[in-house]
N, C-alpha and C. Protein backbone atom coordinates (compact mmCIF):
# COMPACT_ATOMS: atom_id res chain seq x y z
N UNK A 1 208.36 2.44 225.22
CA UNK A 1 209.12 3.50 225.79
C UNK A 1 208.74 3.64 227.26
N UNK A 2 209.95 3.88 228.48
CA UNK A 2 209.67 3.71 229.23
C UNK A 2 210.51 5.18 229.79
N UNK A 3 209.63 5.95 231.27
CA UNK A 3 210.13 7.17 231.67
C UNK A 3 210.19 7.04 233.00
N UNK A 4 211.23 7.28 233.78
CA UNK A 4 211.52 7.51 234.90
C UNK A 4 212.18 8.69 235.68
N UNK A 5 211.12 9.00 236.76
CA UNK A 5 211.49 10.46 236.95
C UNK A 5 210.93 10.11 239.04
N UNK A 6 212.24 10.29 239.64
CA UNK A 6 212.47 10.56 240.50
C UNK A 6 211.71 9.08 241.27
N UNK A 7 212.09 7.95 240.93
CA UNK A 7 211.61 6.74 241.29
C UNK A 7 210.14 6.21 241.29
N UNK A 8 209.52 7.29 239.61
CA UNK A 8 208.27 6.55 239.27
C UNK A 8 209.08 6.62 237.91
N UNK A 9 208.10 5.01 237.56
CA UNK A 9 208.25 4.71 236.01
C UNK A 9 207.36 4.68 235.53
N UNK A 10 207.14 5.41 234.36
CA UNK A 10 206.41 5.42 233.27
C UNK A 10 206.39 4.88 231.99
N UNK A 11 205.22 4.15 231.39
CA UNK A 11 204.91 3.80 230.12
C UNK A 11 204.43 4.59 229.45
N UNK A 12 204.74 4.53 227.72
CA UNK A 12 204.33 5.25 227.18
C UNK A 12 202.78 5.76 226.82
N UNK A 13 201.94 4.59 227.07
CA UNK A 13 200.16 4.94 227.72
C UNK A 13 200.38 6.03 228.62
N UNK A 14 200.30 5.80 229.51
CA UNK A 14 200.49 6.78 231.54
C UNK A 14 201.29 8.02 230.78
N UNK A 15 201.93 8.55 229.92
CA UNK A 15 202.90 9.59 229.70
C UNK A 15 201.84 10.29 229.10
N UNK A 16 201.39 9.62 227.31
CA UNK A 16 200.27 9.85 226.77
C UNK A 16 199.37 10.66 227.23
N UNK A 17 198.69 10.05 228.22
CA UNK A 17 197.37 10.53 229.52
C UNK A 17 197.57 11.75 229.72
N UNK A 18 199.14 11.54 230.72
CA UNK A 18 199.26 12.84 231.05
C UNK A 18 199.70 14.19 230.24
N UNK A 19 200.08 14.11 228.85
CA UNK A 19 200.02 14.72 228.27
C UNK A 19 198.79 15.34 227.60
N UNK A 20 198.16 14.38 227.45
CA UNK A 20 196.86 14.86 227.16
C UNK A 20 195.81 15.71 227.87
N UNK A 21 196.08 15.20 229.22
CA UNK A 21 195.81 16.12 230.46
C UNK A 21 196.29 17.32 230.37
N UNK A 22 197.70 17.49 230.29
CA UNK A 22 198.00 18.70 230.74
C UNK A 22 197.62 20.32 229.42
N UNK A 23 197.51 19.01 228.27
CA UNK A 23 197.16 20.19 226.87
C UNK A 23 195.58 20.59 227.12
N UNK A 24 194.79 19.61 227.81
CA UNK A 24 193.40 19.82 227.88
C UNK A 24 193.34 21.03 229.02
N UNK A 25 194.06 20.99 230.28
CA UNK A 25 194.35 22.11 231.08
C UNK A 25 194.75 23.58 230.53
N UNK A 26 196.00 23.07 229.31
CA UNK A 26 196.48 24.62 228.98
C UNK A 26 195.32 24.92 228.13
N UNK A 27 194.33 24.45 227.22
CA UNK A 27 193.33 24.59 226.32
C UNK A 27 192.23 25.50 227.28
N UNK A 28 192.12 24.89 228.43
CA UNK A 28 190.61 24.99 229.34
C UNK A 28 191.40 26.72 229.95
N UNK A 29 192.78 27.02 230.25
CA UNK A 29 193.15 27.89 230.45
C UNK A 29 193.43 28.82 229.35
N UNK A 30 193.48 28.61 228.95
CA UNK A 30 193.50 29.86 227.46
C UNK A 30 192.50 30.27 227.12
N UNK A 31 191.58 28.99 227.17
CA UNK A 31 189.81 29.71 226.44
C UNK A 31 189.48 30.63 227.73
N UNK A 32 189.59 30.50 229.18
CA UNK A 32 189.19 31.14 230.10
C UNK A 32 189.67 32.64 230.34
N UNK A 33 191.09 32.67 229.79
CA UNK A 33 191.71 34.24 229.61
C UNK A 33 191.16 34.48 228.66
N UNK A 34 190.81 34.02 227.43
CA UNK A 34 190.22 34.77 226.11
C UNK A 34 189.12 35.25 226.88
N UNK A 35 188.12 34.49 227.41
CA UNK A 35 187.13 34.73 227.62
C UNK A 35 186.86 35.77 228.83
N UNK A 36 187.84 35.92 229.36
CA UNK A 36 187.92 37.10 230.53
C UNK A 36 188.36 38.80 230.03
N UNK A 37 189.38 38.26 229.14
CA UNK A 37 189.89 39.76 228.19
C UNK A 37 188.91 40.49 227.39
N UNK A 38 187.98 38.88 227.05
CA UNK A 38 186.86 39.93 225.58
C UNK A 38 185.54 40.51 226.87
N UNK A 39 185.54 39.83 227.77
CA UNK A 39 184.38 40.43 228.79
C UNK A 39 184.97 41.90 229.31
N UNK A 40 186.30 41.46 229.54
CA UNK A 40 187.05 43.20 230.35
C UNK A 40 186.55 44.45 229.12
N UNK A 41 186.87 43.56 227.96
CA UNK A 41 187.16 44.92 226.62
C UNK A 41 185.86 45.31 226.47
N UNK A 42 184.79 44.19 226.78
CA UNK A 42 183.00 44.54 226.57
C UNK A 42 182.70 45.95 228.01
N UNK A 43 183.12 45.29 229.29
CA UNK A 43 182.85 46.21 230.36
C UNK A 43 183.76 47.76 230.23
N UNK A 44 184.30 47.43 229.73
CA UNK A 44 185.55 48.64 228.89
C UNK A 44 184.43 49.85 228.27
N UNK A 45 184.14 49.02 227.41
CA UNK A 45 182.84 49.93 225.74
C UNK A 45 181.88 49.91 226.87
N UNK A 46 181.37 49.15 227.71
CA UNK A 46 179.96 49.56 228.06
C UNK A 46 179.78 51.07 228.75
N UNK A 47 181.15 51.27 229.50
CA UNK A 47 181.37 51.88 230.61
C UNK A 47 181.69 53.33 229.98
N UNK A 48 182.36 52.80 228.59
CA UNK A 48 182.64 54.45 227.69
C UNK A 48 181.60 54.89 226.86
N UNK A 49 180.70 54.18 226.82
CA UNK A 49 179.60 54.15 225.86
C UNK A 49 179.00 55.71 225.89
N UNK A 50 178.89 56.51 225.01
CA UNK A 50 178.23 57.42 224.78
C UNK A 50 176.77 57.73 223.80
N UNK A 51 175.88 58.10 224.27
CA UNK A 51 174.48 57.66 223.61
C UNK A 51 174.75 58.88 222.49
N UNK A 52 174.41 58.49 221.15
CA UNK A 52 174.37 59.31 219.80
C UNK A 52 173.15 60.54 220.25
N UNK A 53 173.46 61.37 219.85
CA UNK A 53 172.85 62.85 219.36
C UNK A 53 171.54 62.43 218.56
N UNK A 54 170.23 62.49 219.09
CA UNK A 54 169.05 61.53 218.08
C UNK A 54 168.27 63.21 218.61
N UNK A 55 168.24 64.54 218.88
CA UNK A 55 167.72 65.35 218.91
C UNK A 55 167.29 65.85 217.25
N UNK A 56 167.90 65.12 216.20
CA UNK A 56 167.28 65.49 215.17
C UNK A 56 166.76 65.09 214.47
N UNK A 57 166.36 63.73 215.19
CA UNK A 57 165.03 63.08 214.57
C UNK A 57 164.20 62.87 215.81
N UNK A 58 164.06 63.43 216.77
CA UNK A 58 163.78 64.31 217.31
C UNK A 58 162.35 64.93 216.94
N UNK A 59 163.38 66.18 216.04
CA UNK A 59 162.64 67.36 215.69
C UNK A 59 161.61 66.94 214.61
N UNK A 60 162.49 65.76 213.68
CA UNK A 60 161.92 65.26 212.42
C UNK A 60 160.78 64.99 212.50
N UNK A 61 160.29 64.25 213.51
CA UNK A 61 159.26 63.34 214.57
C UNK A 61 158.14 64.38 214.78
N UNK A 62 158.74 65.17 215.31
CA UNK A 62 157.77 66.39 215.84
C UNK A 62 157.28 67.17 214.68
N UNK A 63 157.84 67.40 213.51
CA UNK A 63 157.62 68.33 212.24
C UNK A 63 156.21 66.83 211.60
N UNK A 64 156.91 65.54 211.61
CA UNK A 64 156.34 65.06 210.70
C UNK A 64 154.78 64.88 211.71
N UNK A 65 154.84 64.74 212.90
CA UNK A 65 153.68 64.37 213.71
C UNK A 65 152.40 65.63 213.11
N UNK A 66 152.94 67.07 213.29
CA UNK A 66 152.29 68.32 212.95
C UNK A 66 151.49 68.28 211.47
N UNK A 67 152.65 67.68 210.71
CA UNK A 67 151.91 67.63 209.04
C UNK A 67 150.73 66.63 209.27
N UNK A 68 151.61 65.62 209.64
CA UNK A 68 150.16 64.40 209.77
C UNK A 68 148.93 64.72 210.42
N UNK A 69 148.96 65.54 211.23
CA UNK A 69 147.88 66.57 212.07
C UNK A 69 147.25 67.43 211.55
N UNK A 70 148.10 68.17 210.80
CA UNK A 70 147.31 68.71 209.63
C UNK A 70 146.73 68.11 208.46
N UNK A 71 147.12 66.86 208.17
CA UNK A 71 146.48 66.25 206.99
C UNK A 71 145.34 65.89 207.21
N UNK A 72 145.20 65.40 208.96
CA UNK A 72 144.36 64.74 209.13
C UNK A 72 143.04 65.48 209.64
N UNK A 73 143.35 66.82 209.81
CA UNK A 73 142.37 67.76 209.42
C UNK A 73 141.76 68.23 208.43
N UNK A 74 142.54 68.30 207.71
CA UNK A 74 142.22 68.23 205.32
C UNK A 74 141.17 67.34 205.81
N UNK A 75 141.59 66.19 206.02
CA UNK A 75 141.25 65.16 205.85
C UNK A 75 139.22 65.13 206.61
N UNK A 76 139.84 65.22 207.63
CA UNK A 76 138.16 65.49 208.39
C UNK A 76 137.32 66.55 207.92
N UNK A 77 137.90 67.82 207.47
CA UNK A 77 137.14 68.64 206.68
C UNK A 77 136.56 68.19 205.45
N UNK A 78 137.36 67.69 204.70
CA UNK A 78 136.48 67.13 203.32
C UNK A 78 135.80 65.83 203.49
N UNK A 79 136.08 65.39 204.10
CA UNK A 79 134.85 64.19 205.18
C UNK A 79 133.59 64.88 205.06
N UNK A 80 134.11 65.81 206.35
CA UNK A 80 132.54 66.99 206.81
C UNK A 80 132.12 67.43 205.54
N UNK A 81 132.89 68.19 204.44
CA UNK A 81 131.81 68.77 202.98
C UNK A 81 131.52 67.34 202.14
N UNK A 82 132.24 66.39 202.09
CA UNK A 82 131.70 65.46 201.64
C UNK A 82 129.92 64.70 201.98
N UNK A 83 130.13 64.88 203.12
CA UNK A 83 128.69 64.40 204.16
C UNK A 83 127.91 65.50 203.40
N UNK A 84 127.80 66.65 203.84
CA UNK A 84 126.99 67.62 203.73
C UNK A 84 126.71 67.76 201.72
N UNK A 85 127.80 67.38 201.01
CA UNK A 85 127.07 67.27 199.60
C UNK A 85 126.24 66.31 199.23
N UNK A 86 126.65 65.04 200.12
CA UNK A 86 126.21 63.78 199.51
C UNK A 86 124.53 64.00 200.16
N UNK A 87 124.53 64.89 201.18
CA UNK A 87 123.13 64.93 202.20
C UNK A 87 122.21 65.90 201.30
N UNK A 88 122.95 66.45 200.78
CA UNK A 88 122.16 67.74 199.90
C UNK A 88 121.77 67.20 198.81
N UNK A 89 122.87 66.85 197.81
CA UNK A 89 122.20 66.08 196.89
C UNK A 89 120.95 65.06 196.29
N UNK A 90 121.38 64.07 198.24
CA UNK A 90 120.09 63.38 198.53
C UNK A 90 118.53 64.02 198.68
N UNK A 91 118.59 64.93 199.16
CA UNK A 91 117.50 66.10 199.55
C UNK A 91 117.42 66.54 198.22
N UNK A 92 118.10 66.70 197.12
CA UNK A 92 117.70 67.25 196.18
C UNK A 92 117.14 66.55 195.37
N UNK A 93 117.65 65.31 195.05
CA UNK A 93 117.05 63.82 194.23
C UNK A 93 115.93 63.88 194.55
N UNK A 94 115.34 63.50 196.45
CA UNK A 94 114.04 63.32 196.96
C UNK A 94 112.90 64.84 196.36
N UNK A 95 113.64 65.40 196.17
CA UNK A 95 112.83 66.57 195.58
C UNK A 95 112.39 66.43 194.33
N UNK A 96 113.50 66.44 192.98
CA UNK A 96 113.22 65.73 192.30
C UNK A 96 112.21 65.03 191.98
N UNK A 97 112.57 63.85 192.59
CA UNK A 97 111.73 62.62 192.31
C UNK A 97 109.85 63.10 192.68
N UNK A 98 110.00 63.89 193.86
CA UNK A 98 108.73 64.24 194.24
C UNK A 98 108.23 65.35 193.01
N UNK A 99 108.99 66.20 192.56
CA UNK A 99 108.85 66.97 191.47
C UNK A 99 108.10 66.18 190.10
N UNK A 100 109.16 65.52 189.84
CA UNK A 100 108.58 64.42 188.88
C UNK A 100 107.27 63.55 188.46
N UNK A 101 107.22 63.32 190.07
CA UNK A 101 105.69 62.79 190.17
C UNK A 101 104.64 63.59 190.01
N UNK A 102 104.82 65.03 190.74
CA UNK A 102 103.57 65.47 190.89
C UNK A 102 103.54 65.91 188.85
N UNK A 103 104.55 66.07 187.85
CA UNK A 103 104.69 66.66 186.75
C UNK A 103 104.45 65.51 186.06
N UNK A 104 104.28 64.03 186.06
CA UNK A 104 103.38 63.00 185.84
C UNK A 104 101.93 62.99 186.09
N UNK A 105 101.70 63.27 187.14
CA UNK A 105 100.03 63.21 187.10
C UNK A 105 99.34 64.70 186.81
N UNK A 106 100.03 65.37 186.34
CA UNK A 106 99.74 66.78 185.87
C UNK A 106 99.64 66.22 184.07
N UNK A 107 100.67 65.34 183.98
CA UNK A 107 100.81 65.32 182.20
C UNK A 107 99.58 64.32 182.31
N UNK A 108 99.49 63.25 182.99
CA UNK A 108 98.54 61.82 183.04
C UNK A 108 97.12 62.82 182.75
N UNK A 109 96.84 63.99 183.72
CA UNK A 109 95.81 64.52 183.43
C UNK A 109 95.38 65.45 182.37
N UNK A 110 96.50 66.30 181.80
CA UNK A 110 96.10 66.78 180.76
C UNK A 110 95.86 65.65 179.66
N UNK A 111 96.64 64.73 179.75
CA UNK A 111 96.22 63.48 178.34
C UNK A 111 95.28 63.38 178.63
N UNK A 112 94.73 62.96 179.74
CA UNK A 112 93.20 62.14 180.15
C UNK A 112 91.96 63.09 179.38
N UNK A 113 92.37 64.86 179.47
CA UNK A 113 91.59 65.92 179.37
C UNK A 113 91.45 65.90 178.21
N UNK A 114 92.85 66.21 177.34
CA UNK A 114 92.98 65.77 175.98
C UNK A 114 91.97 64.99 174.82
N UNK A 115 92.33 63.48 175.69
CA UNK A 115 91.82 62.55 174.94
C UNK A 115 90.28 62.40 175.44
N UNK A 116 90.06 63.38 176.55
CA UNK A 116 88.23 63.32 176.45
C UNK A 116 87.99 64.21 175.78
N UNK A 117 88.25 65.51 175.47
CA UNK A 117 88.00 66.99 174.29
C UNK A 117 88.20 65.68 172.92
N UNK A 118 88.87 64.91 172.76
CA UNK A 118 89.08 64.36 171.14
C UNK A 118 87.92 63.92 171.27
N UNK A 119 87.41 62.66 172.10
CA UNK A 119 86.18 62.06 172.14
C UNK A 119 84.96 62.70 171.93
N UNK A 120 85.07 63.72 172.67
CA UNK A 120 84.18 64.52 172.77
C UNK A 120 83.76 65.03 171.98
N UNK A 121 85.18 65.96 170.96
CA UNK A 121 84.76 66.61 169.38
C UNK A 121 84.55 66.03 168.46
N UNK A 122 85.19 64.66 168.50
CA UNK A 122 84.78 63.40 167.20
C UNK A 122 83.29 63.22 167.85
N UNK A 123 82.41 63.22 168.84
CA UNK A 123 81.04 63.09 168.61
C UNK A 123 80.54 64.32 168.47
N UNK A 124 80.91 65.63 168.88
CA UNK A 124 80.08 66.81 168.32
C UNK A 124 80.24 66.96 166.66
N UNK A 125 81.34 66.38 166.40
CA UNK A 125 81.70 66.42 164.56
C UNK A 125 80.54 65.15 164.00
N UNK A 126 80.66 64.19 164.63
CA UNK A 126 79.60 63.33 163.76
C UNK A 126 78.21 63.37 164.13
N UNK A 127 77.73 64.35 165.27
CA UNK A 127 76.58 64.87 165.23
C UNK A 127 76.30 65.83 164.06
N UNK A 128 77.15 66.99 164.01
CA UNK A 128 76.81 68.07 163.08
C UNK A 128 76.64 67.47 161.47
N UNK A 129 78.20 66.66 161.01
CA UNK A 129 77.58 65.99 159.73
C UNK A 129 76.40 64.96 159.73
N UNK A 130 75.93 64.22 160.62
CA UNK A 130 74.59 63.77 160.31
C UNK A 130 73.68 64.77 160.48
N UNK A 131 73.53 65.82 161.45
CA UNK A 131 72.44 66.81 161.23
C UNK A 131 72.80 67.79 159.58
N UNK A 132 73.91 67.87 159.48
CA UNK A 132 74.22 68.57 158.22
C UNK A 132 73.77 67.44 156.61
N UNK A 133 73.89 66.30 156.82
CA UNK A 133 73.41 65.20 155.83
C UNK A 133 71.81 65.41 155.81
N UNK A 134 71.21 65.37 157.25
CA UNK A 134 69.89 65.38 157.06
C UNK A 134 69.21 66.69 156.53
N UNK A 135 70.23 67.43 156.95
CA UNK A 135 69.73 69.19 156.17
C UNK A 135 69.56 69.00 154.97
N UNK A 136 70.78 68.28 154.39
CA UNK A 136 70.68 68.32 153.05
C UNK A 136 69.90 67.77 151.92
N UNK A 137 69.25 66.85 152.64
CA UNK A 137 68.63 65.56 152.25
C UNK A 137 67.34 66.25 152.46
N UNK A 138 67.07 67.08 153.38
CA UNK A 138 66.34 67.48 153.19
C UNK A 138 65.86 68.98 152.45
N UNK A 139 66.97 69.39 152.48
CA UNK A 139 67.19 70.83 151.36
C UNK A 139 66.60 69.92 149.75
N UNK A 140 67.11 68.80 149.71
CA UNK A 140 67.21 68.32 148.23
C UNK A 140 65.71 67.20 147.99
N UNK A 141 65.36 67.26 148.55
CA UNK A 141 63.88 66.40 148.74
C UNK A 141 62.75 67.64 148.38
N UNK A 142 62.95 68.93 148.94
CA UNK A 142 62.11 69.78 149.05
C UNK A 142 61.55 70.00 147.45
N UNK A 143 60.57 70.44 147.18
CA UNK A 143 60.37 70.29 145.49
C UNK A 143 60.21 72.20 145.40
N UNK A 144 60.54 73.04 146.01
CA UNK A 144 60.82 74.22 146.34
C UNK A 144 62.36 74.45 146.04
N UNK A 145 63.02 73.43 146.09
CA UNK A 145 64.45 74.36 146.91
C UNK A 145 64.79 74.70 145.64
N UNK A 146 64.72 74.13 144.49
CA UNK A 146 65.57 74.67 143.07
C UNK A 146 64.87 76.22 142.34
N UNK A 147 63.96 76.39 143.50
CA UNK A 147 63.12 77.58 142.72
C UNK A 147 63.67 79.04 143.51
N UNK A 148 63.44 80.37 142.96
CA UNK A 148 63.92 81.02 143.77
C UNK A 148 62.63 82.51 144.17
């Protein structure tokens, strides 16, 4: 196929080309208006843009900051009585324990006292029955004692 227009001739390649050319032009021009209209409609919204009403979280912010402020005073107070029981308690154990001891060598010594009075009376007891054996022995030896 051959085209002639105003004393150029064209083949159907060279027509081709330029067709292809000229769709790649209207393509490259269309994407460039799209792309100019959606930027106008963006500078459009930017320009009307109104910032949302956030004064009530805000307040939310401020209420919840206060509680947490207060918790965190709960919080440090039973810290502080916590310290002060666990410190007392300790002081009281060490007492205790010192209690304990001295009520150990108080018991250690009454046993000790104890078990020397036992010693002690198991030999005053087996003194008296051997002096009481020899009494007798000698009450019963006597060639007197059956007489009265």
């Amino acid at each position: 196929m051959e085209v002639e227009y105003k004393g150029i001739s064209m083949k159907g390649g060279k027509l081709f080309i330029i067709l292809s050319l000229l769709g790649t032009l209207g393509g490259g021009l269309w994407g460039a208006f799209e792309f100019w209209k959606d930027y106008q409609t963006l500078q459009s919204r930017v320009e009307n843009f109104i910032s949302p009403n956030l004064s009530h979280y805000d307040e939310q912010i401020a209420v919840l900051k206060s509680e947490v402020s207060m918790i965190l005073e709960e919080v440090s107070l039973v810290n502080d009585v916590a310290t002060s029981l666990k410190n007392d308690l300790r002081d009281d154990i060490k007492t205790m324990k010192s209690d304990i001891r001295l009520q150990d060598r108080i018991i250690k010594d009454v046993e000790t006292s104890v078990k020397e009075m036992d010693r002690q009376l198991h030999q005053d007891l087996k003194q008296l029955e051997e002096e009481l054996d020899t009494n007798i022995k000698k009450a019963l030896s006597n060639p007197l004692a059956g007489t009265k």
